[in-house]
C-alpha atoms as a PDB file:
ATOM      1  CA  UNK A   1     -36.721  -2.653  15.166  1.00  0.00           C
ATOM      2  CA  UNK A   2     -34.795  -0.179  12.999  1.00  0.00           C
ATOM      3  CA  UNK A   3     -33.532  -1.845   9.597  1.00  0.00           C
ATOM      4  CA  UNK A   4     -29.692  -2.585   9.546  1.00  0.00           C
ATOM      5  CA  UNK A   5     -27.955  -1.262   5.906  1.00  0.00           C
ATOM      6  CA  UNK A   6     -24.831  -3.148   4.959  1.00  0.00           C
ATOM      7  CA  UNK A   7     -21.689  -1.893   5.119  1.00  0.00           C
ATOM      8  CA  UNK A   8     -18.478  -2.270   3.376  1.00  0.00           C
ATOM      9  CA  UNK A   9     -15.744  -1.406   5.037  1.00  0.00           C
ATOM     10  CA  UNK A  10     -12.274  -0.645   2.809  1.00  0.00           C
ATOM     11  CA  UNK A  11      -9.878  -2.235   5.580  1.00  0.00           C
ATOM     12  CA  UNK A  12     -10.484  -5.166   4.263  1.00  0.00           C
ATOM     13  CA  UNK A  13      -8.578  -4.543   1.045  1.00  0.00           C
ATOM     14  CA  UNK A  14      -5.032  -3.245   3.574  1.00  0.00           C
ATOM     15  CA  UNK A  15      -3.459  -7.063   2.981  1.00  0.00           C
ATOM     16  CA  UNK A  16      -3.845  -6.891  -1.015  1.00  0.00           C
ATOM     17  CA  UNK A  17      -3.722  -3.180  -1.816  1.00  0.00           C
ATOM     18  CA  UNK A  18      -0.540  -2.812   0.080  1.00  0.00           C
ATOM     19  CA  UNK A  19       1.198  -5.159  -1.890  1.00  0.00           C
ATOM     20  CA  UNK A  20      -0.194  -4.582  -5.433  1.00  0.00           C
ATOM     21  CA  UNK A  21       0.666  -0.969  -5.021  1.00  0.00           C
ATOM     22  CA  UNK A  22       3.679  -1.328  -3.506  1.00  0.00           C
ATOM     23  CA  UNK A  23       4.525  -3.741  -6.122  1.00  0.00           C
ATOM     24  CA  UNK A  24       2.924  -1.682  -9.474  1.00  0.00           C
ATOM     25  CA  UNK A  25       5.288   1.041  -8.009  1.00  0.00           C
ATOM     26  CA  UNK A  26       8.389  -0.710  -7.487  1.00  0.00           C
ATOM     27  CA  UNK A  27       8.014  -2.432 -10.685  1.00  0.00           C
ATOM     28  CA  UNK A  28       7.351   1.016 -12.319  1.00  0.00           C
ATOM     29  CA  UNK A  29      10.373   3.088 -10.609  1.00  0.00           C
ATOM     30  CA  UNK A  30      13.008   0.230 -10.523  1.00  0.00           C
ATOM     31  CA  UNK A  31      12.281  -0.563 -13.943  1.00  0.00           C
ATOM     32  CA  UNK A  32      12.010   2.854 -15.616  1.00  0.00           C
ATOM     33  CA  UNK A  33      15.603   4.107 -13.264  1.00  0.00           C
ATOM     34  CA  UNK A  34      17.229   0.864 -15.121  1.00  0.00           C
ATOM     35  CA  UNK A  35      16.723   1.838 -18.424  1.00  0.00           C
ATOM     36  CA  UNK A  36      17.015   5.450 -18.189  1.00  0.00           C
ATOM     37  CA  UNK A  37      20.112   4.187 -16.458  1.00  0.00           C
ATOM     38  CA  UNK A  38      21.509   1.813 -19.390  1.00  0.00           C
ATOM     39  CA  UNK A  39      20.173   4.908 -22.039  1.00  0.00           C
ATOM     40  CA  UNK A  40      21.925   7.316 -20.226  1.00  0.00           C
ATOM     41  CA  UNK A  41      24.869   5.811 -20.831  1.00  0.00           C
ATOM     42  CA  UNK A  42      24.829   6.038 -24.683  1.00  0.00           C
ATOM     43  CA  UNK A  43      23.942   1.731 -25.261  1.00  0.00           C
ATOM     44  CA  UNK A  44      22.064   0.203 -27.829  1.00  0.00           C
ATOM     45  CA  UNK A  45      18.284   0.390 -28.116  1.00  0.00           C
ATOM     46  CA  UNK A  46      18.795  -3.502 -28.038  1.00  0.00           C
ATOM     47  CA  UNK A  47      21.058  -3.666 -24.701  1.00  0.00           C
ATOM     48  CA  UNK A  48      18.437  -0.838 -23.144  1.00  0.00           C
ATOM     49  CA  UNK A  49      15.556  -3.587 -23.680  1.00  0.00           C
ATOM     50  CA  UNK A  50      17.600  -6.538 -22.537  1.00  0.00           C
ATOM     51  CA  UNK A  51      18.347  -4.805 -19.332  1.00  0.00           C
ATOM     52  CA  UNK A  52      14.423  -3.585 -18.660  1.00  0.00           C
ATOM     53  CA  UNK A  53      13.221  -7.104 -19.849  1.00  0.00           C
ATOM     54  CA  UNK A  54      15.764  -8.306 -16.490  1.00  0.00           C
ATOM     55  CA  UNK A  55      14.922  -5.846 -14.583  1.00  0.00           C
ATOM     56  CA  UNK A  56      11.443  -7.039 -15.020  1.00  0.00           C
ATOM     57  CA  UNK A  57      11.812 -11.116 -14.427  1.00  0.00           C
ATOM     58  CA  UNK A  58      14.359 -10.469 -11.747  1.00  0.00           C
ATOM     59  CA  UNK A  59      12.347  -7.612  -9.806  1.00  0.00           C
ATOM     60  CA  UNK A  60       8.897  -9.622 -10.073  1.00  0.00           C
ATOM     61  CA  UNK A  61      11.134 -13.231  -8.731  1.00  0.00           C
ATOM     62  CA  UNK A  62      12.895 -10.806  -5.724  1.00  0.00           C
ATOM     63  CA  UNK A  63       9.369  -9.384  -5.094  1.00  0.00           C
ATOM     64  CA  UNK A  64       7.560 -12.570  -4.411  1.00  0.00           C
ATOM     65  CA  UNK A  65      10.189 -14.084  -2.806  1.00  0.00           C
ATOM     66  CA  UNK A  66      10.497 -10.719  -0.504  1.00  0.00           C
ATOM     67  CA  UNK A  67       6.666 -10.394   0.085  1.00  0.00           C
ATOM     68  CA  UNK A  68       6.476 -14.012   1.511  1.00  0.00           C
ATOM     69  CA  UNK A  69       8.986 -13.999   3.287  1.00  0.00           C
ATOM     70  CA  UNK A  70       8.596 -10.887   5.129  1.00  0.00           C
ATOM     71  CA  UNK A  71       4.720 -11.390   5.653  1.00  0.00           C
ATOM     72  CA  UNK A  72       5.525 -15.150   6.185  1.00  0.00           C
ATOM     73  CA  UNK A  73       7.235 -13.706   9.780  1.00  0.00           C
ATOM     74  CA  UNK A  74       3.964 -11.353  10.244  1.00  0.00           C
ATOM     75  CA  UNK A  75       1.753 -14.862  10.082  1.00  0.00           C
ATOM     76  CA  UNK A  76       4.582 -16.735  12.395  1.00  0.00           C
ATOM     77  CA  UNK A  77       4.237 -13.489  15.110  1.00  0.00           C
ATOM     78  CA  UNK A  78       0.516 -13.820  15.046  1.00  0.00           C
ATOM     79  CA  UNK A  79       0.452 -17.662  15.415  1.00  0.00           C
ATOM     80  CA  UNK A  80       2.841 -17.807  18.192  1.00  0.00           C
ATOM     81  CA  UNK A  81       0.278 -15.279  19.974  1.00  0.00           C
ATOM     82  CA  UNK A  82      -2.567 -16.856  19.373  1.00  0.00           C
ATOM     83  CA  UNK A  83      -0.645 -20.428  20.402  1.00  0.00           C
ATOM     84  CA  UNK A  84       0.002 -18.459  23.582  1.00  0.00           C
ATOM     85  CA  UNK A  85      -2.942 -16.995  24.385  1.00  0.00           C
ATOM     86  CA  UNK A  86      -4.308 -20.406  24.049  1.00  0.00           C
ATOM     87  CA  UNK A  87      -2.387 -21.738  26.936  1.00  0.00           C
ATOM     88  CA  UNK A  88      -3.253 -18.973  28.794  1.00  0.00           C
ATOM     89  CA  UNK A  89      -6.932 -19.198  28.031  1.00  0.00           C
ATOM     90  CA  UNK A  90      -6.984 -23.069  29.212  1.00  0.00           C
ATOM     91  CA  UNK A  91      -4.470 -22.533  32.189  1.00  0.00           C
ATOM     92  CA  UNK A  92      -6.692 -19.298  33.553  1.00  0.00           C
ATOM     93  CA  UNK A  93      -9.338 -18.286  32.541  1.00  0.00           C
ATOM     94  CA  UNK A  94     -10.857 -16.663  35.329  1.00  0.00           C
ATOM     95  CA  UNK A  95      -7.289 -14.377  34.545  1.00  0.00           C
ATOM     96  CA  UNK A  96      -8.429 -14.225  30.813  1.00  0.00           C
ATOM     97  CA  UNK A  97     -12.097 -13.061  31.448  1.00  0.00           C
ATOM     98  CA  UNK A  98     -10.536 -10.255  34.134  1.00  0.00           C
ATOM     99  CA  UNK A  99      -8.198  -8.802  31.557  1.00  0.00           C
ATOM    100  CA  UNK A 100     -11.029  -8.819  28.780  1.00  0.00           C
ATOM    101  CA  UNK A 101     -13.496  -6.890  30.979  1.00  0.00           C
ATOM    102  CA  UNK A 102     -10.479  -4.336  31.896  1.00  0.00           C
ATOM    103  CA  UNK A 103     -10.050  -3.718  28.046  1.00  0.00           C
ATOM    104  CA  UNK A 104     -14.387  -2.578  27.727  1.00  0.00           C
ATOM    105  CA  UNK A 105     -13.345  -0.452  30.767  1.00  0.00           C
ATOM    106  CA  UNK A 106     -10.653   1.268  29.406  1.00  0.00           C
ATOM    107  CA  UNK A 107     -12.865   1.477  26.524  1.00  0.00           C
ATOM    108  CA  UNK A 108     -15.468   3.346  28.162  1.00  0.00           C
ATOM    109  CA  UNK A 109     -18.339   0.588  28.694  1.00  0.00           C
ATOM    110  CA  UNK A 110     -19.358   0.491  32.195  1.00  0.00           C
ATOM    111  CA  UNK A 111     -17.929  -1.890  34.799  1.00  0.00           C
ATOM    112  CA  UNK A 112     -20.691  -4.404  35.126  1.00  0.00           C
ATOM    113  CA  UNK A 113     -21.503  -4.567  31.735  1.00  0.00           C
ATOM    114  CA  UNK A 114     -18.557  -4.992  30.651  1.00  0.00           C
ATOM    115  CA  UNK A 115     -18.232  -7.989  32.923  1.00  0.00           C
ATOM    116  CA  UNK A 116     -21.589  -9.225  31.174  1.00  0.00           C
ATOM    117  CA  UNK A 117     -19.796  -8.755  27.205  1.00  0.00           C
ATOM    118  CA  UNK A 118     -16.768 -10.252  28.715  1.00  0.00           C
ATOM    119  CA  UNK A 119     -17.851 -13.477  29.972  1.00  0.00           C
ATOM    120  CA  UNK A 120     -20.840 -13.953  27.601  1.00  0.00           C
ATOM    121  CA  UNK A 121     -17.933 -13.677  24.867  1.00  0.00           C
ATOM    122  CA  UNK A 122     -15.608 -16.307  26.451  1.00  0.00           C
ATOM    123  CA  UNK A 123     -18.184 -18.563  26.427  1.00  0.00           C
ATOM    124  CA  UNK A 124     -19.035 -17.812  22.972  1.00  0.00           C
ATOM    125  CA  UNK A 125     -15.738 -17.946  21.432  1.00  0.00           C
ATOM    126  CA  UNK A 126     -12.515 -17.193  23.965  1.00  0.00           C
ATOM    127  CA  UNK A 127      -9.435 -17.299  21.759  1.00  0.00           C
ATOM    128  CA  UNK A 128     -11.159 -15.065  18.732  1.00  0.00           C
ATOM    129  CA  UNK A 129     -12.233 -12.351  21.812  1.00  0.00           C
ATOM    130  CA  UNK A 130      -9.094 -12.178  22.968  1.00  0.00           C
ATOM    131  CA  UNK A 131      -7.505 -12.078  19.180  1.00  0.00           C
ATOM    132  CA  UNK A 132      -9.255  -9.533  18.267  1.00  0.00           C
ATOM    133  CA  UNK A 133      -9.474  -6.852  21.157  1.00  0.00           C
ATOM    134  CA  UNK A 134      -5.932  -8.209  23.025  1.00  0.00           C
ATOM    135  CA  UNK A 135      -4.007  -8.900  20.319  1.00  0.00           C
ATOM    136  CA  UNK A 136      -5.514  -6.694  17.574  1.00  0.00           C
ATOM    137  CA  UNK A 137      -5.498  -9.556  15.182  1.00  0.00           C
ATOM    138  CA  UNK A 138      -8.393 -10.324  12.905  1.00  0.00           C
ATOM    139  CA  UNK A 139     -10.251 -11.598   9.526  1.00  0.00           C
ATOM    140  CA  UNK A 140      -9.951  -8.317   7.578  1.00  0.00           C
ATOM    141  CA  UNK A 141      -5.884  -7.712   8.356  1.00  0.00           C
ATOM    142  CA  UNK A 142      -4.509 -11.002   9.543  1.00  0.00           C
ATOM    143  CA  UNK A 143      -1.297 -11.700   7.445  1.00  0.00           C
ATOM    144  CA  UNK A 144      -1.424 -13.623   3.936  1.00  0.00           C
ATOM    145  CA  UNK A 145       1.744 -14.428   2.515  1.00  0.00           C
ATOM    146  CA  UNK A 146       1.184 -16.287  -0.311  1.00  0.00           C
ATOM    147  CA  UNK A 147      -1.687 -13.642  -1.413  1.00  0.00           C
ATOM    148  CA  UNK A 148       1.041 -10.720  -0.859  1.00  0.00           C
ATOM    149  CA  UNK A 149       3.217 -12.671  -2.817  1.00  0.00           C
ATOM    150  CA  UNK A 150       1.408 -12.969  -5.444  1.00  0.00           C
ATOM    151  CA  UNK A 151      -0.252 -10.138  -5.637  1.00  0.00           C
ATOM    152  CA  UNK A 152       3.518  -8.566  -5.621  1.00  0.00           C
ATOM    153  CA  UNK A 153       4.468 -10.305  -8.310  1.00  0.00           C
ATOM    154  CA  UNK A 154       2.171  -9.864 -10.876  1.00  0.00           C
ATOM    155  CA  UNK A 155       1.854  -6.213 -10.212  1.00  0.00           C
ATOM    156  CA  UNK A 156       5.197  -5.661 -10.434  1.00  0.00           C
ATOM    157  CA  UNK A 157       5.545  -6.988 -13.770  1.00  0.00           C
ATOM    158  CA  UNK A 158       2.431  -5.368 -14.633  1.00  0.00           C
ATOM    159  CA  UNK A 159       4.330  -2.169 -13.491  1.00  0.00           C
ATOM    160  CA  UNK A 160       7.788  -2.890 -15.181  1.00  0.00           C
ATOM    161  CA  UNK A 161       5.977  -3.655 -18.625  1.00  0.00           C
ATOM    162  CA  UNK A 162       5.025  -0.066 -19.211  1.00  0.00           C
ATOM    163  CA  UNK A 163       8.381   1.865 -19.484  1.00  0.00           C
ATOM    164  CA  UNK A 164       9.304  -1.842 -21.324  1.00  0.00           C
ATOM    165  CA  UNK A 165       6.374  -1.060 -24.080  1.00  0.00           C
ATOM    166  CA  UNK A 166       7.929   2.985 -24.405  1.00  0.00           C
ATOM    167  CA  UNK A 167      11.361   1.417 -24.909  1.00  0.00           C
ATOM    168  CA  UNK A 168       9.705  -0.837 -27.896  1.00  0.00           C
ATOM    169  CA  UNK A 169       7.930   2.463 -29.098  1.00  0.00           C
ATOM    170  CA  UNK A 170      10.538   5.440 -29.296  1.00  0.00           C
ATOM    171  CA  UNK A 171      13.105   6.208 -31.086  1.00  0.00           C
ATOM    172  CA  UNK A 172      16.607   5.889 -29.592  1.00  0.00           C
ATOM    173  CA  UNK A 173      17.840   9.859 -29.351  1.00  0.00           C
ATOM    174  CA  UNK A 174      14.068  10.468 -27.737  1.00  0.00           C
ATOM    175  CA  UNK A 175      14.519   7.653 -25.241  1.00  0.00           C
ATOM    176  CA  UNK A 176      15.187   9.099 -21.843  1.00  0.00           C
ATOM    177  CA  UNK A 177      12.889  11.566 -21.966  1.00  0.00           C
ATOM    178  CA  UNK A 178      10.075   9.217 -23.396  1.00  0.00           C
ATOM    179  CA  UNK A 179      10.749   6.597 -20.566  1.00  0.00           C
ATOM    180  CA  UNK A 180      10.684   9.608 -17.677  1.00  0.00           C
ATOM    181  CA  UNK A 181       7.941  11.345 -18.989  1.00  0.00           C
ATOM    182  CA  UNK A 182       5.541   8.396 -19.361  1.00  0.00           C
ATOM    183  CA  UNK A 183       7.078   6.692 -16.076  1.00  0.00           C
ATOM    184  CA  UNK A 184       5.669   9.978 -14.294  1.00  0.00           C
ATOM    185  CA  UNK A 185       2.409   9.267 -16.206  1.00  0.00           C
ATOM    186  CA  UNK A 186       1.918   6.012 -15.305  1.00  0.00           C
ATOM    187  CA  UNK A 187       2.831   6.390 -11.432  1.00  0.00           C
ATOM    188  CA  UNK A 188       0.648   9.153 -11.250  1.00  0.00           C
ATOM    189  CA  UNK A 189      -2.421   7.062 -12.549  1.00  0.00           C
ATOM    190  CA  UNK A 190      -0.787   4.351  -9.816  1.00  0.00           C
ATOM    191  CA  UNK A 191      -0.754   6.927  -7.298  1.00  0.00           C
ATOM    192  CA  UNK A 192      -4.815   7.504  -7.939  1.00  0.00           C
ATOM    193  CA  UNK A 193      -6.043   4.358  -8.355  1.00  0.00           C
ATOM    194  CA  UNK A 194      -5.055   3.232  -5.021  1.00  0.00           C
ATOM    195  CA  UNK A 195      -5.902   6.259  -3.354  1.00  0.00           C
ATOM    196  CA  UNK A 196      -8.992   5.798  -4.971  1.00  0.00           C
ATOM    197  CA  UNK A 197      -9.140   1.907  -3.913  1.00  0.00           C
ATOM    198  CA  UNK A 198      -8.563   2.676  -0.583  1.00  0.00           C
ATOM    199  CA  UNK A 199     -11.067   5.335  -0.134  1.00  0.00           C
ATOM    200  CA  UNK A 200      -8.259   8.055   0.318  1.00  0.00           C
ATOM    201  CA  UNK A 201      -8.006  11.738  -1.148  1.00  0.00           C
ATOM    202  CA  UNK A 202      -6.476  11.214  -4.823  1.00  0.00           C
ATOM    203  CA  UNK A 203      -3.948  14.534  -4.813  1.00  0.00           C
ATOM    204  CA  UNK A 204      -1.825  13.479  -2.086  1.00  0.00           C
ATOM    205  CA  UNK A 205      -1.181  10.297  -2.694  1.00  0.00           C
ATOM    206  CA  UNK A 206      -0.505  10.788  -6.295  1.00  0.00           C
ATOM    207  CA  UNK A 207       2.030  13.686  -6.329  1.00  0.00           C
ATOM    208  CA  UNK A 208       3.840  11.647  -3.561  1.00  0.00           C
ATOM    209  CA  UNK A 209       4.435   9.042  -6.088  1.00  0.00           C
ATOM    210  CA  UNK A 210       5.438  10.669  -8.862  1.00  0.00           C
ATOM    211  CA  UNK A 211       7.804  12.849  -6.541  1.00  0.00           C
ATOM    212  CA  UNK A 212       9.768   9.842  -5.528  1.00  0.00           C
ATOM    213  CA  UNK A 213       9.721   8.205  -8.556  1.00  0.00           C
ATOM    214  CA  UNK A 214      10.875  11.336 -10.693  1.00  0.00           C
ATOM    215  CA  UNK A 215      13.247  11.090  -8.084  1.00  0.00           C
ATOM    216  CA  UNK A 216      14.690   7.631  -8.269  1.00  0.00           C
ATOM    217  CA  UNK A 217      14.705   8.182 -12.349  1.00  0.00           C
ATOM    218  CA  UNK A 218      16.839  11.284 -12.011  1.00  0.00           C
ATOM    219  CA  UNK A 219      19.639  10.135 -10.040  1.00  0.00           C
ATOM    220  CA  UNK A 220      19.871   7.005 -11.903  1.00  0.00           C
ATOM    221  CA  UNK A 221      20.213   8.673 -15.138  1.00  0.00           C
ATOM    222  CA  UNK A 222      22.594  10.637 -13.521  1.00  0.00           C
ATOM    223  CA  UNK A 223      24.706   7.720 -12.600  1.00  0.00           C
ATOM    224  CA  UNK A 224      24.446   6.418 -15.684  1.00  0.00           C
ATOM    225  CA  UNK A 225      25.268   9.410 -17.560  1.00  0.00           C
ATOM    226  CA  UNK A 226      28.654   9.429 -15.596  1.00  0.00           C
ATOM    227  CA  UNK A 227      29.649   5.790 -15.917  1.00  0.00           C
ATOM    228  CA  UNK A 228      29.219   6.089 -19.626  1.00  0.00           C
ATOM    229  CA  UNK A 229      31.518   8.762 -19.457  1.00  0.00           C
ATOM    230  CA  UNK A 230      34.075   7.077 -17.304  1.00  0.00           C
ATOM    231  CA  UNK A 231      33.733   3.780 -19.677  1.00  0.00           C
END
């Protein structure tokens, strides 16, 4: 019998790398636009920190509370499947084993033994069968909300800490450009990491970030720039 080598498959990271990155990132851009933003607008080095210090408690609150919330309906969706496919399991499953063996057709596995995989999995375990190659639910991707939350969270501040420490760093008349550059920096590193994470190419992924997020910073200084005017 031919030796089996373990594998680890990267799927398994979807649930927390989505959220840490999407929350490293917003904490990044949404932070960095506010205080180029307030800077823009000619305030005081102490009213520019202020506002990227509440920037950075409200965004990591509103991301938690977002993250569970949303992902709290993706757990709901999958429960009220699985609660149905329960019922459906105990009302008929002569029904139930039918439909699985018509899913290893489609698949390509021959009639009869699909039959065979079919019933010798309902025996085994029915609703986790049908979860997994009905539904598409599983282990590896099924919805965590209080992990995305979390993970949301703290990444986010983690995120909106670094234009925060260039604020505490630079000089006033060199703050702008300070914050932008090293906001471009620091989602570009983002923008690798989690390509590198999740097993993807690095360039893409990386110049996509610090696209968007040199674009976000631009028209907010922009904004800015004119509302200082106006006031």
């Amino acid at each position: 019998m031919p030796r089996l080598h373990p594998e680890t498959h990267l799927i398994a990271r979807i649930g927390w790398l989505r959220a840490a990155v999407l929350g490293a990132n917003d904490g990044i851009i949404s932070t960095a636009s506010l205080i180029v933003g307030v800077a823009a607008a000619a305030t005081s080095p102490g009213e520019v920190l202020t506002a990227g210090v509440a920037g950075l408690v409200a965004g990591s609150m509103s991301m938690a509370a977002g993250e569970y919330v949303s992902v709290s309906s993706q757990s709901d969706t999958e429960a009220a499947d699985l609660a149905k496919e329960r019922r459906e399991l105990a009302s008929d499953p002569a029904f139930e084993t039918e439909e699985l063996t018509q899913i290893y057709v489609g698949r390509g596995i021959d009639p009869a033994l699909a039959r065979q995989v079919a019933e010798q999995l309902m025996r085994n375990d029915a609703l986790g069968a049908h979860a997994r190659d009905e539904l598409g639910i599983s282990d590896a991707i099924i919805a965590r909300p209080i992990q995305a939350a979390l993970t949301s969270a703290a990444t986010f501040a983690a995120g909106a800490a670094l234009p925060i420490i260039v604020v505490l760093l630079t000089p006033q008349h060199l703050l702008v450009p300070a914050v932008f550059a090293a906001s471009l920096l620091f989602l570009a590193l983002l923008g690798a990491l989690g390509a590198k994470v999740g097993g993807a190419s690095i360039l893409k992924p990386t110049l996509r970030v610090a696209f968007w997020g040199a674009f976000a910073m631009a028209i907010t200084a922009g904004v800015g720039a004119l509302v200082g005017k106006a006031v």
